[in-house]
C-alpha atoms as a PDB file:
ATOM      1  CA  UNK A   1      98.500 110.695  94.208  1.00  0.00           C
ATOM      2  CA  UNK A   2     100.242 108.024  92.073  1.00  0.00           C
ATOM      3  CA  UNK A   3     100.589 110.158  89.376  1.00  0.00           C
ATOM      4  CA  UNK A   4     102.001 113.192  91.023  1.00  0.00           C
ATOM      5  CA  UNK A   5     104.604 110.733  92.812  1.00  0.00           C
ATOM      6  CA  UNK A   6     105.200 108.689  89.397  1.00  0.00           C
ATOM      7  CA  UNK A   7     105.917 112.793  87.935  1.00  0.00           C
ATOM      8  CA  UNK A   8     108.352 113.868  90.692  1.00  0.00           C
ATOM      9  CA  UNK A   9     110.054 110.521  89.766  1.00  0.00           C
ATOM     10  CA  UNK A  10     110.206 111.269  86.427  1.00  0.00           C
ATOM     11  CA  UNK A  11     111.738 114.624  86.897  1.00  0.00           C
ATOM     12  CA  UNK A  12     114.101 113.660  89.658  1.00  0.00           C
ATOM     13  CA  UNK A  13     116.096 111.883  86.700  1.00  0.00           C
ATOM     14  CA  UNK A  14     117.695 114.336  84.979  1.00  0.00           C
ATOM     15  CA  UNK A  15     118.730 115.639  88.147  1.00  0.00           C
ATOM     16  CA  UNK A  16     120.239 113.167  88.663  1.00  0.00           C
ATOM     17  CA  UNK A  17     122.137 112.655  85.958  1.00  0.00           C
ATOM     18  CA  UNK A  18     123.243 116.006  85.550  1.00  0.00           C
ATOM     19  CA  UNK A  19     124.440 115.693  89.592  1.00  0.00           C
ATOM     20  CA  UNK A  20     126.933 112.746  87.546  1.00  0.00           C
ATOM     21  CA  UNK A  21     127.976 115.035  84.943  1.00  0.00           C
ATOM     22  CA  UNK A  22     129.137 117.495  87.263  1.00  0.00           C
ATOM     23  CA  UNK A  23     130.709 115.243  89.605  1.00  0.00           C
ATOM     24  CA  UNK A  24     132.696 113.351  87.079  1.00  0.00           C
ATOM     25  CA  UNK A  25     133.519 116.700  84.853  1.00  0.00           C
ATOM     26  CA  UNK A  26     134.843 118.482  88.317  1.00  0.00           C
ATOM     27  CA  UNK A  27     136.946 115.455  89.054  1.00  0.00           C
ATOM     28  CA  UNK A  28     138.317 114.751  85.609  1.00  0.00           C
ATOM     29  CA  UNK A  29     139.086 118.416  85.532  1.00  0.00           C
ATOM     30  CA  UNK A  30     141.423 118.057  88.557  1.00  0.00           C
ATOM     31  CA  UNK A  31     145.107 119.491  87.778  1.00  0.00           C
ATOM     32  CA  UNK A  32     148.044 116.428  87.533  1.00  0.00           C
ATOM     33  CA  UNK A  33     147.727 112.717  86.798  1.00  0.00           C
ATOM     34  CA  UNK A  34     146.288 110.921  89.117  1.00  0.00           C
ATOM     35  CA  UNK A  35     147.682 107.725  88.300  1.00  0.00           C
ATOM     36  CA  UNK A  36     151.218 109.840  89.367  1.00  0.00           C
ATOM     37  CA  UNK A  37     149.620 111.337  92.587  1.00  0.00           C
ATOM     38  CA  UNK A  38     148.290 107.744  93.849  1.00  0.00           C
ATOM     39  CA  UNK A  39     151.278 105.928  93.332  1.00  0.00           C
ATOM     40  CA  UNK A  40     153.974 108.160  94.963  1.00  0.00           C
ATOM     41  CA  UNK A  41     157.281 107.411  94.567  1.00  0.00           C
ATOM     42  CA  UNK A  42     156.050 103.868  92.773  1.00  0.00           C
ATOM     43  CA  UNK A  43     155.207 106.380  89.658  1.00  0.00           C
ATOM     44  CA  UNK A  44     157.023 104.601  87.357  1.00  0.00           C
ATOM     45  CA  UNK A  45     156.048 104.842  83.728  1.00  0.00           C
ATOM     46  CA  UNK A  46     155.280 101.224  83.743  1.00  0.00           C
ATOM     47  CA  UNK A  47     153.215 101.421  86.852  1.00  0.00           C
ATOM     48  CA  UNK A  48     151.190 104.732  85.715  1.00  0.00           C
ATOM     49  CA  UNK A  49     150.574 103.295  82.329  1.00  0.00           C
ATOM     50  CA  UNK A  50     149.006 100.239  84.305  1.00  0.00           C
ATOM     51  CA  UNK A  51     146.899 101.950  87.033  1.00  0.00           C
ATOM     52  CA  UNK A  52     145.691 104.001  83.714  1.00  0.00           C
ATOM     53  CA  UNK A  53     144.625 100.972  82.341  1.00  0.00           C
ATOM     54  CA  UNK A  54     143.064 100.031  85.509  1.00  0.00           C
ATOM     55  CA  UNK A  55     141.022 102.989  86.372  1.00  0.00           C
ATOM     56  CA  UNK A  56     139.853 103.572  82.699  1.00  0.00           C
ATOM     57  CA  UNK A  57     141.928 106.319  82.553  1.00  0.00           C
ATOM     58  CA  UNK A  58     143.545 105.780  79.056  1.00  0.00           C
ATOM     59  CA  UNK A  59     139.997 106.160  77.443  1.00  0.00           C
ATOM     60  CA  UNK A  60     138.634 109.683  76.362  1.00  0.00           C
ATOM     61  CA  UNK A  61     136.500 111.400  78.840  1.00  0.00           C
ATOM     62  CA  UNK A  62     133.228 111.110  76.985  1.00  0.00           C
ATOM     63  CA  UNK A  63     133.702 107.079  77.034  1.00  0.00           C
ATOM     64  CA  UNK A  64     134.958 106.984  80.751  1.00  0.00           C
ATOM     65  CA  UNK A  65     131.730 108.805  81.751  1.00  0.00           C
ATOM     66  CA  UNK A  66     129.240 106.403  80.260  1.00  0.00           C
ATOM     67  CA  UNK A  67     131.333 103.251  81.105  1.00  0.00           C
ATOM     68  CA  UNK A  68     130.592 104.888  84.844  1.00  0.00           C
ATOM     69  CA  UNK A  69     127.533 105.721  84.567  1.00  0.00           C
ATOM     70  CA  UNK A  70     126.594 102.303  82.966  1.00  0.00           C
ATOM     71  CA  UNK A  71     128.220 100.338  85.915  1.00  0.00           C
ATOM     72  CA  UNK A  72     126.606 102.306  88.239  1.00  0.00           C
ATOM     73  CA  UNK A  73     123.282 101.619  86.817  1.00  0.00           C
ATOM     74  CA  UNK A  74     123.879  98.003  87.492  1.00  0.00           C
ATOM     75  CA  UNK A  75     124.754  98.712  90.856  1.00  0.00           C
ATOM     76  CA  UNK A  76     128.706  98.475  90.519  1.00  0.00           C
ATOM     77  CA  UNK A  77     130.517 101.679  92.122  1.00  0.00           C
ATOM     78  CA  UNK A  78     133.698 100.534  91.209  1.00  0.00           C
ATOM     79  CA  UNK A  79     136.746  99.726  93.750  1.00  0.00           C
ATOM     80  CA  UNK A  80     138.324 101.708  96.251  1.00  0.00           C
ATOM     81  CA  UNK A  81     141.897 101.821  95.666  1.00  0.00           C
ATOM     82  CA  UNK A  82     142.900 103.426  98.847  1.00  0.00           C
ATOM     83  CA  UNK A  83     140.827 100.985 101.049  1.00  0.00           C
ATOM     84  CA  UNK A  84     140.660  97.967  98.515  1.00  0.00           C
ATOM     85  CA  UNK A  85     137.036  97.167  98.983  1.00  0.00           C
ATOM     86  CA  UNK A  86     134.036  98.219  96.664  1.00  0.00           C
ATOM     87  CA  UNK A  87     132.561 101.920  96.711  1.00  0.00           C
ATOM     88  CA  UNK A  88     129.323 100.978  97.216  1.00  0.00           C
ATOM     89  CA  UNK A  89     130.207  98.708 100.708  1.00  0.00           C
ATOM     90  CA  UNK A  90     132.312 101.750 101.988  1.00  0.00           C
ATOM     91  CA  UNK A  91     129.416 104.303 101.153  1.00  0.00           C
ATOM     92  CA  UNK A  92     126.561 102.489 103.091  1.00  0.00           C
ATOM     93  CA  UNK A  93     128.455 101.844 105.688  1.00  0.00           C
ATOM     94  CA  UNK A  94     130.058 105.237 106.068  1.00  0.00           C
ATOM     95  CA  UNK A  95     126.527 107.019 105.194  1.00  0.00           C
ATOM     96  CA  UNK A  96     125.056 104.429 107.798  1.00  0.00           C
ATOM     97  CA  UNK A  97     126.625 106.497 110.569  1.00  0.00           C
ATOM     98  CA  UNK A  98     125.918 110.197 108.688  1.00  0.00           C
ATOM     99  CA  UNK A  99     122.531 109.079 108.458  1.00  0.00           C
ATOM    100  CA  UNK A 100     122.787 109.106 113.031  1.00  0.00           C
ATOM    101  CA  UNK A 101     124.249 112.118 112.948  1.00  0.00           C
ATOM    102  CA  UNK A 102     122.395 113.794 110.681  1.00  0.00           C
ATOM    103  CA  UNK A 103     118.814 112.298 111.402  1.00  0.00           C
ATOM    104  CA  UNK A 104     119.326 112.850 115.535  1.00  0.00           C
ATOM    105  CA  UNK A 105     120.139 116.582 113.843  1.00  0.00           C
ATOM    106  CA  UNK A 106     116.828 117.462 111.781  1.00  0.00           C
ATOM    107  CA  UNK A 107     114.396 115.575 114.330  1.00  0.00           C
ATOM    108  CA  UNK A 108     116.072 118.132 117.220  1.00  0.00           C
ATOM    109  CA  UNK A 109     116.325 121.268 114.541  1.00  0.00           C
ATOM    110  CA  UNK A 110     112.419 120.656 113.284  1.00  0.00           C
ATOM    111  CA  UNK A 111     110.953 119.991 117.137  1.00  0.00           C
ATOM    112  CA  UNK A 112     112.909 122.516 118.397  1.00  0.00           C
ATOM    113  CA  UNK A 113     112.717 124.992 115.298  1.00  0.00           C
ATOM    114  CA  UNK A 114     108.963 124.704 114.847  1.00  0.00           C
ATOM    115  CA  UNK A 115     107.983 124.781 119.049  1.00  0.00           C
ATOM    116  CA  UNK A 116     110.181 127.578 119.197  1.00  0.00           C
ATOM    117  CA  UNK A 117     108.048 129.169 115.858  1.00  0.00           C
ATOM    118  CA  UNK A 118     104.754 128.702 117.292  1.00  0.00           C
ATOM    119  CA  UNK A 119     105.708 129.780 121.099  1.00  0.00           C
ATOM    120  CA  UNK A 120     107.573 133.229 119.019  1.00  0.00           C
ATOM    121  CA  UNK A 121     104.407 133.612 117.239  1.00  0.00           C
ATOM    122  CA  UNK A 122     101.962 132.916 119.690  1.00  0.00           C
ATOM    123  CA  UNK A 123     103.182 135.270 122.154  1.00  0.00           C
ATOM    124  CA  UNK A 124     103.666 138.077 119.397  1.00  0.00           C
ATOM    125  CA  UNK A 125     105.863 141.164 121.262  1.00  0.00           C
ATOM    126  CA  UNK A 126     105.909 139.600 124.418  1.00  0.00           C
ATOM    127  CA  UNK A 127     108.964 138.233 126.335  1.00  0.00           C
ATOM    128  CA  UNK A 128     108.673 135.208 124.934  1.00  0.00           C
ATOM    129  CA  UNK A 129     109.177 135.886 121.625  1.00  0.00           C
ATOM    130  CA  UNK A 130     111.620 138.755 122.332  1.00  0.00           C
ATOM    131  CA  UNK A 131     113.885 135.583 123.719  1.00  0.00           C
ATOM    132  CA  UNK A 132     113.126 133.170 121.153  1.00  0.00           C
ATOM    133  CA  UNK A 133     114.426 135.813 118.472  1.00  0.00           C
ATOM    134  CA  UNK A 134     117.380 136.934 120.258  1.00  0.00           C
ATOM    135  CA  UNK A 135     118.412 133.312 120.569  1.00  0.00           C
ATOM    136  CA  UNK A 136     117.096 132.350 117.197  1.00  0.00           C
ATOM    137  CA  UNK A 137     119.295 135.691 115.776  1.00  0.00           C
ATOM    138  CA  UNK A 138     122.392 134.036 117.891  1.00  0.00           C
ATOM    139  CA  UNK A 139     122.116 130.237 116.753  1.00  0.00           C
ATOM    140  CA  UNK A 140     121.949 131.559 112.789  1.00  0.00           C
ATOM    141  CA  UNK A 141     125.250 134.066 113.061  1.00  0.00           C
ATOM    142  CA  UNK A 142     127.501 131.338 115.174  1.00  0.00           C
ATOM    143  CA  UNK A 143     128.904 129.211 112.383  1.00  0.00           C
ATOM    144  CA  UNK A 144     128.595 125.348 113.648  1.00  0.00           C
ATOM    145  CA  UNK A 145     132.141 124.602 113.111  1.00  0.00           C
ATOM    146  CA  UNK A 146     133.235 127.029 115.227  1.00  0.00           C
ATOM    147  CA  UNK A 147     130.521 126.449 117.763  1.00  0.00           C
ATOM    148  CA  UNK A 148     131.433 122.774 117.811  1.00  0.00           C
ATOM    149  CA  UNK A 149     134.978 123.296 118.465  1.00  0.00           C
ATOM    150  CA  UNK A 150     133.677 125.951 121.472  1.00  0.00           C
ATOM    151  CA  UNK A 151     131.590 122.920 122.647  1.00  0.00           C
ATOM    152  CA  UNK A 152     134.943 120.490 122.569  1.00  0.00           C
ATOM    153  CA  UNK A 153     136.427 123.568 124.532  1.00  0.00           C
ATOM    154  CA  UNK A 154     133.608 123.745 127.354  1.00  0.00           C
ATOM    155  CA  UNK A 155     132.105 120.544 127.849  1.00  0.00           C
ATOM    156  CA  UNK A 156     134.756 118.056 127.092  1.00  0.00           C
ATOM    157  CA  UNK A 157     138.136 119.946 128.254  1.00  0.00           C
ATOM    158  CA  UNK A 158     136.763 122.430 130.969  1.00  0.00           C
ATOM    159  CA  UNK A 159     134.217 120.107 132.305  1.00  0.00           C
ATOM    160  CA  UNK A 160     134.899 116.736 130.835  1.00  0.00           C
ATOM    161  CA  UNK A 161     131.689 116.011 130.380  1.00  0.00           C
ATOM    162  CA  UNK A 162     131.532 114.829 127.521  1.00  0.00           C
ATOM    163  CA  UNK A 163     133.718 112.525 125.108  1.00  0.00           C
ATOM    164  CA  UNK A 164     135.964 115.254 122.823  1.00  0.00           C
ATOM    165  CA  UNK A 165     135.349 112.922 119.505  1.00  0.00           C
ATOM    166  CA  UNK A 166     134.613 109.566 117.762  1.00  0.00           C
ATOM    167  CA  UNK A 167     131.144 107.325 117.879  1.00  0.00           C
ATOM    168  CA  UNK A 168     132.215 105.036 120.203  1.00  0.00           C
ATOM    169  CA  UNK A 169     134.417 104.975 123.083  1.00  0.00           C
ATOM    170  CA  UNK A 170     137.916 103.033 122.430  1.00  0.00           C
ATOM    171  CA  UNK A 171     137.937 100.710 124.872  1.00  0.00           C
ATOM    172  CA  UNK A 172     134.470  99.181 125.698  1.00  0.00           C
ATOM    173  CA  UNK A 173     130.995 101.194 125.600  1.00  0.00           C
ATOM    174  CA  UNK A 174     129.777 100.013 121.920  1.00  0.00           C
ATOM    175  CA  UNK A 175     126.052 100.213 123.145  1.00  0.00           C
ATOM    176  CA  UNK A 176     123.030 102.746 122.791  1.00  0.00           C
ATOM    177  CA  UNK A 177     123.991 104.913 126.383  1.00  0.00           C
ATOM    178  CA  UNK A 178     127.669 105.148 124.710  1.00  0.00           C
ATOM    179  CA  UNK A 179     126.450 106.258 121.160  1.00  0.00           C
ATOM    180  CA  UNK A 180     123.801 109.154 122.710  1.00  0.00           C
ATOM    181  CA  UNK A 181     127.174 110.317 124.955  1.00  0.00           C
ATOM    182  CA  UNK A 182     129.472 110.467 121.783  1.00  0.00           C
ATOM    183  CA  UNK A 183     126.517 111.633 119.625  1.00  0.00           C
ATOM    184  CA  UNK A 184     125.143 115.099 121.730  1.00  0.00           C
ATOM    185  CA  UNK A 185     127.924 117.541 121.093  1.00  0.00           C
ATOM    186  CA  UNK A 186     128.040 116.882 117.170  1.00  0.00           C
ATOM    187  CA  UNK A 187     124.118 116.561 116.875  1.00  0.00           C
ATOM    188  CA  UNK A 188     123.652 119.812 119.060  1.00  0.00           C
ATOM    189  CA  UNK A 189     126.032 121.865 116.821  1.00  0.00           C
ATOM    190  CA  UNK A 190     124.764 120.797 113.748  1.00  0.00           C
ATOM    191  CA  UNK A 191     121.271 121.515 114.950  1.00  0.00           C
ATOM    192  CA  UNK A 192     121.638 125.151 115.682  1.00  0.00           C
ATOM    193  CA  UNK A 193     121.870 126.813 112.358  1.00  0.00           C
ATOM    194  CA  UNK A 194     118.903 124.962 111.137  1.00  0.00           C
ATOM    195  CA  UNK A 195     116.501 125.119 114.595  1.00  0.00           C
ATOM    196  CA  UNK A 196     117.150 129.329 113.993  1.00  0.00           C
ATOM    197  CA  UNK A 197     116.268 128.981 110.382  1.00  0.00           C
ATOM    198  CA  UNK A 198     113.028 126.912 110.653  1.00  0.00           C
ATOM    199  CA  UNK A 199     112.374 128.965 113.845  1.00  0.00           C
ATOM    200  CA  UNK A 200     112.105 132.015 111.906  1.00  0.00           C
ATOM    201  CA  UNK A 201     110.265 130.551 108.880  1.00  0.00           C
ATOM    202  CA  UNK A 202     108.001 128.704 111.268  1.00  0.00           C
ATOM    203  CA  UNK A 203     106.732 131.990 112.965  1.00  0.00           C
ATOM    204  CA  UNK A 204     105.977 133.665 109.865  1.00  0.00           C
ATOM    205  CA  UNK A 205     103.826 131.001 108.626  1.00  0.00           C
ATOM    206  CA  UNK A 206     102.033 130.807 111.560  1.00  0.00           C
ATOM    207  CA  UNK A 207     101.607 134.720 112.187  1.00  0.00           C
ATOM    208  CA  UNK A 208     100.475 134.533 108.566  1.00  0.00           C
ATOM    209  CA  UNK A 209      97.540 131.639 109.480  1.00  0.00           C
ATOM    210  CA  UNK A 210      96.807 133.708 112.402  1.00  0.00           C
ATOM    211  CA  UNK A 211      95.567 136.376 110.864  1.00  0.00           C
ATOM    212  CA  UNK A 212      92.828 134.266 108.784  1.00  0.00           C
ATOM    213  CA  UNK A 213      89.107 134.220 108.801  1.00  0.00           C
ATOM    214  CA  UNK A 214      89.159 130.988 110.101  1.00  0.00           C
ATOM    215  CA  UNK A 215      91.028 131.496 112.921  1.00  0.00           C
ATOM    216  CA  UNK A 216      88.589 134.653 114.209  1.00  0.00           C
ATOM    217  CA  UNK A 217      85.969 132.590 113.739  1.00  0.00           C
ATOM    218  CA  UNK A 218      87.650 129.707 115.903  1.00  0.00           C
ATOM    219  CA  UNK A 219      88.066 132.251 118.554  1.00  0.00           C
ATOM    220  CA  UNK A 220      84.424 134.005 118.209  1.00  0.00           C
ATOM    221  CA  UNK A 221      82.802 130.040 118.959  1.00  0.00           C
ATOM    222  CA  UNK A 222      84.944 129.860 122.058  1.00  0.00           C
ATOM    223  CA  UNK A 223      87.302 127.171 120.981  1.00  0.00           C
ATOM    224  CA  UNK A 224      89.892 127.148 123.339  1.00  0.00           C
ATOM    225  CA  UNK A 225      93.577 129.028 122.705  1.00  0.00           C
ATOM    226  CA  UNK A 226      95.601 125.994 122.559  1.00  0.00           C
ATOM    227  CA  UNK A 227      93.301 123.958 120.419  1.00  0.00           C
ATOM    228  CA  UNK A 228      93.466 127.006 117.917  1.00  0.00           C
ATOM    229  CA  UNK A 229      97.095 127.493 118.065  1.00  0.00           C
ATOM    230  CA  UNK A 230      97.976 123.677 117.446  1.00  0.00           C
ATOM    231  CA  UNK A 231      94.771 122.066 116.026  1.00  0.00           C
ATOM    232  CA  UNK A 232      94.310 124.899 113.870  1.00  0.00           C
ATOM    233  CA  UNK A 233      96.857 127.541 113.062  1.00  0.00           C
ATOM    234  CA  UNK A 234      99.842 124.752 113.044  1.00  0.00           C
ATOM    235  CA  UNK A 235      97.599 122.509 110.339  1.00  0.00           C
ATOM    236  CA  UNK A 236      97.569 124.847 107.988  1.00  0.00           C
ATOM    237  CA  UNK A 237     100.944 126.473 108.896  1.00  0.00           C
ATOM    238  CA  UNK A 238     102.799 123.282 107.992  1.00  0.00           C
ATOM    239  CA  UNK A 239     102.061 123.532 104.339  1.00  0.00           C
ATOM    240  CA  UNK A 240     104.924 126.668 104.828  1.00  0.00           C
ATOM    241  CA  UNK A 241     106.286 124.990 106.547  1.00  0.00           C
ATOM    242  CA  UNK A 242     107.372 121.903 105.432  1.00  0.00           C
ATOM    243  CA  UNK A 243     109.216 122.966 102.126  1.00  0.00           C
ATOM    244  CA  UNK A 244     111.416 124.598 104.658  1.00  0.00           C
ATOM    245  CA  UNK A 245     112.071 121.211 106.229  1.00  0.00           C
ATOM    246  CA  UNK A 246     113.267 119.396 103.218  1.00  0.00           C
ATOM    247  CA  UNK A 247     116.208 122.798 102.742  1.00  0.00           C
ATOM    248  CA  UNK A 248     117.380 122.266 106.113  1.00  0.00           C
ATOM    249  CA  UNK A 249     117.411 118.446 105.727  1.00  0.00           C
ATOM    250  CA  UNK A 250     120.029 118.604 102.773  1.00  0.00           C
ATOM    251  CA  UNK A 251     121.943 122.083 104.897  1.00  0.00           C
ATOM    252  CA  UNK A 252     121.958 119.401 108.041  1.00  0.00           C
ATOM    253  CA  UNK A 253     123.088 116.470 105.462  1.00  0.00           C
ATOM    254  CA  UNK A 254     125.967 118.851 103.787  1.00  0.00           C
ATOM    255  CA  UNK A 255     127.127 120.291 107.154  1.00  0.00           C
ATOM    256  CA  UNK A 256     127.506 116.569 108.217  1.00  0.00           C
ATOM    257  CA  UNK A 257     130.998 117.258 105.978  1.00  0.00           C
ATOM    258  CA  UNK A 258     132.654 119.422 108.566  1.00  0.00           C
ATOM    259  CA  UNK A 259     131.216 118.668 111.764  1.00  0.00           C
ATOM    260  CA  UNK A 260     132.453 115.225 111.456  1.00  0.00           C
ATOM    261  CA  UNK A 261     136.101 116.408 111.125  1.00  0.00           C
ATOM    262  CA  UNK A 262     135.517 118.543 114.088  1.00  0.00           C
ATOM    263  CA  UNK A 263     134.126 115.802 116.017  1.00  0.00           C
ATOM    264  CA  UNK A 264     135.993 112.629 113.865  1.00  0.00           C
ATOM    265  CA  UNK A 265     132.676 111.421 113.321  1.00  0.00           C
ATOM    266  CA  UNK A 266     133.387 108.303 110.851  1.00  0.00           C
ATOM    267  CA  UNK A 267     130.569 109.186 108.478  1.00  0.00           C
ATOM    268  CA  UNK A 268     130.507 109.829 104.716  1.00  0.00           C
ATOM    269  CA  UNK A 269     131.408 113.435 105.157  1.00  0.00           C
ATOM    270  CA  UNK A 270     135.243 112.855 106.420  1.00  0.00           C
ATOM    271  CA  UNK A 271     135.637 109.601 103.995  1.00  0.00           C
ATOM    272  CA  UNK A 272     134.741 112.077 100.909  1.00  0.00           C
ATOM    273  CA  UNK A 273     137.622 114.402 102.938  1.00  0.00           C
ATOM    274  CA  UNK A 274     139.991 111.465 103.013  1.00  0.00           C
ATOM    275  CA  UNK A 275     139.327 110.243  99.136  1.00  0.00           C
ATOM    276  CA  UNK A 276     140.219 113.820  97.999  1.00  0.00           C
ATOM    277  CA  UNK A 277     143.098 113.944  99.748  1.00  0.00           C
ATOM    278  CA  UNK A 278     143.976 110.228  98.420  1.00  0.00           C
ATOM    279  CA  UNK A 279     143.071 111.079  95.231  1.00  0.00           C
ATOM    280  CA  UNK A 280     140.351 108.405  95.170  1.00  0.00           C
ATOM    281  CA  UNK A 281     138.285 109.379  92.092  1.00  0.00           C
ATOM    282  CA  UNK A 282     136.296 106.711  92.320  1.00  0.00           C
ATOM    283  CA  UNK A 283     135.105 106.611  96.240  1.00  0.00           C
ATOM    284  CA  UNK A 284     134.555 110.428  95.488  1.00  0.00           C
ATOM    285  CA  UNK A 285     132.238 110.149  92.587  1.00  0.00           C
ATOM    286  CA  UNK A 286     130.506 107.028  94.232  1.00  0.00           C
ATOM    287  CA  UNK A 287     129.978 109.438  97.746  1.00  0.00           C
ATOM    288  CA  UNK A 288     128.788 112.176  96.300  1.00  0.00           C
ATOM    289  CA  UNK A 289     126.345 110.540  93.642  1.00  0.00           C
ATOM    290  CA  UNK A 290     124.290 108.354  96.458  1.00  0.00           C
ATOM    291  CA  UNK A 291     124.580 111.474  98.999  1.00  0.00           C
ATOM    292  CA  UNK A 292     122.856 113.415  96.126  1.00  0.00           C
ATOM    293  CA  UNK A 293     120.529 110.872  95.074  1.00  0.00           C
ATOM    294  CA  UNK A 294     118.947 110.380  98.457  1.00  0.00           C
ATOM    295  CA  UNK A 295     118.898 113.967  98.800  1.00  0.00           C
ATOM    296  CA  UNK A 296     116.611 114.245  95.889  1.00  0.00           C
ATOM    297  CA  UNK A 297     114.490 111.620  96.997  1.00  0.00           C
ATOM    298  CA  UNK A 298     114.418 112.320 100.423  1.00  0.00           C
ATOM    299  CA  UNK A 299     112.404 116.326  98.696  1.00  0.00           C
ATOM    300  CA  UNK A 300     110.375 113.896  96.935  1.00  0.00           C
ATOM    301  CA  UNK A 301     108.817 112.781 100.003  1.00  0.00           C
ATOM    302  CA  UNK A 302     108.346 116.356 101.489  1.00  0.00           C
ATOM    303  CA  UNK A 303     106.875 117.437  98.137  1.00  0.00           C
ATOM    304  CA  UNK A 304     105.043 114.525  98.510  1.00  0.00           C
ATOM    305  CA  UNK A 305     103.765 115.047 102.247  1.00  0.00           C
ATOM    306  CA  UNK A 306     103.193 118.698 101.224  1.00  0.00           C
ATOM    307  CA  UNK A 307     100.654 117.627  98.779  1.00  0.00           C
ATOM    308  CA  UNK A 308      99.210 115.046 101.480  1.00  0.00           C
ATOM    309  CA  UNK A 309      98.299 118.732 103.482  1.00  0.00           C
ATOM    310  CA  UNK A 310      97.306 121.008 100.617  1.00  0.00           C
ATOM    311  CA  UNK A 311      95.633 118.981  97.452  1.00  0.00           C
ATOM    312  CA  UNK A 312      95.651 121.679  95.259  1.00  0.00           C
ATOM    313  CA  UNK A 313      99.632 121.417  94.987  1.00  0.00           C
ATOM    314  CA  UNK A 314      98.726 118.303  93.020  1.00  0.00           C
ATOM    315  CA  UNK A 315      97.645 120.066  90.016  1.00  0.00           C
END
């Protein structure tokens, strides 16, 4: 098992760096001087010859990339010039907050995706699964944008039941009972797309298992339904399973972007927004690097737990 992790590790590198490439390429390739674009109607030559100087920006591209790349190595993101605080402070605690919305996401997308899966496929042609995949159908063609902003509509306009944006209310609140009101709408819309998708997936694995020798034999020694259906059938299931997991988690993580404009969720998602809009090369690049880097590991560990269910993944 060491070796297989030590391997993943090994190839998750060059991901990696070619996620920095790409990211600092796409940026440097932006149209107009930045320098000029940051500083407004301060832009003059004097002051855009000195921001150059400042950002790096008077070196050639090949020698601004690795004087990045080596500073982030060493843990140094650079400075924020729009906020005038270090990258790497505003990026945990910005990703701090994606990481609520986001996590309270795939743990309601997987539970619900999965029981929905396994209810679908147990019940084959019945009513039951009829529902499930008309719902399932629904959830995957409503885009969660829009369904968020039909949630602001209905539950916090119409029937003010819940708060319209933010984390926390304004005045007072700041506590766990404040966080779960601000946090439902958001979490709920983000979840839908995903719950469909792993819904789906999560029936066809199992109607797949079900149709194994094991499973007849299960049923033949009078092991009861339900122990066959989840002691059994959703074991083995799970090794499908799971890979599907770890592409919703980064489609819940990206999605994070826009749902947290709908909802002005302060995550990482609307401070990459604002940076872009700022200009902020540097708060961009430093986002989008540890976003993508925790991505990557986070398919290590399914990879990983896959292989904890099915050895022979190993080799």
């Amino acid at each position: 098992m060491g070796g297989y992790i030590l391997k993943r590790l090994a190839l998750a590198v060059p991901v990696i760096l070619g996620i920095t490439v790409i990211v600092f390429l796409i940026m440097a390739m932006i149209p107009g001087d930045p320098a000029t674009a940051i500083l407004g109607s301060y832009a003059t030559p004097e002051n855009v010859a000195k921001l150059n100087r400042d950002l790096g920006l008077d070196q050639p591209l090949v020698a601004r990339y690795f004087i990045w790349l080596w500073n982030m190595l060493h843990g140094d993101f650079g400075q924020s010039f729009s906020l005038n605080r270090p990258v790497i402070d505003e990026v945990l605690e910005r990703f701090n907050n994606t990481l609520i919305l986001a996590g309270s996401s795939f743990v309601l997308c997987s539970v619900l995706g999965i029981l929905a899966g396994v209810v679908s496929a147990a019940r084959q042609y019945g009513f039951a699964d009829k529902a499930i995949t008309f719902a399932v159908l629904l959830g995957i063609s409503i885009p969660s944008f829009f369904l968020g902003m039909m949630m602001i509509l209905i539950f916090a306009v119409d029937l003010q039941w819940l708060p319209v944006s933010g984390m926390y209310a304004i005045y007072g609140g700041g506590d766990l009972p404040d966080l779960i009101h601000h946090l439902t709408m958001p979490a709920l819309a983000l979840a839908v797309v995903a719950t469909g998708v792993i819904a789906r997936l999560s029936r066809s694995a199992m109607l797949e298992v079900l149709r194994q020798d094991f499973i007849r034999t299960a049923r033949a020694k009078g092991v009861h339904e339900r122990r066959v259906i989840c002691g059994h059938a959703l074991r083995a299931a799970m090794v499908s399973i799971i890979p599907v997991l770890g592409i919703q988690a980064g489609f819940v993580l990206s999605g994070a972007v826009y749902i947290e404009i709908v909802f002005q969720w302060p995550g990482i998602g609307r401070m990459l927004v604002d940076a872009i809009l700022q200009r902020d090369i540097l708060l961009v690049q430093g986002g989008v690097v540890f976003v993508a880097a925790c991505y990557v590991i986070f398919n290590i560990i399914v990879d990983v737990a896959q292989s904890l269910l099915d050895p022979r993944i190993k080799t």
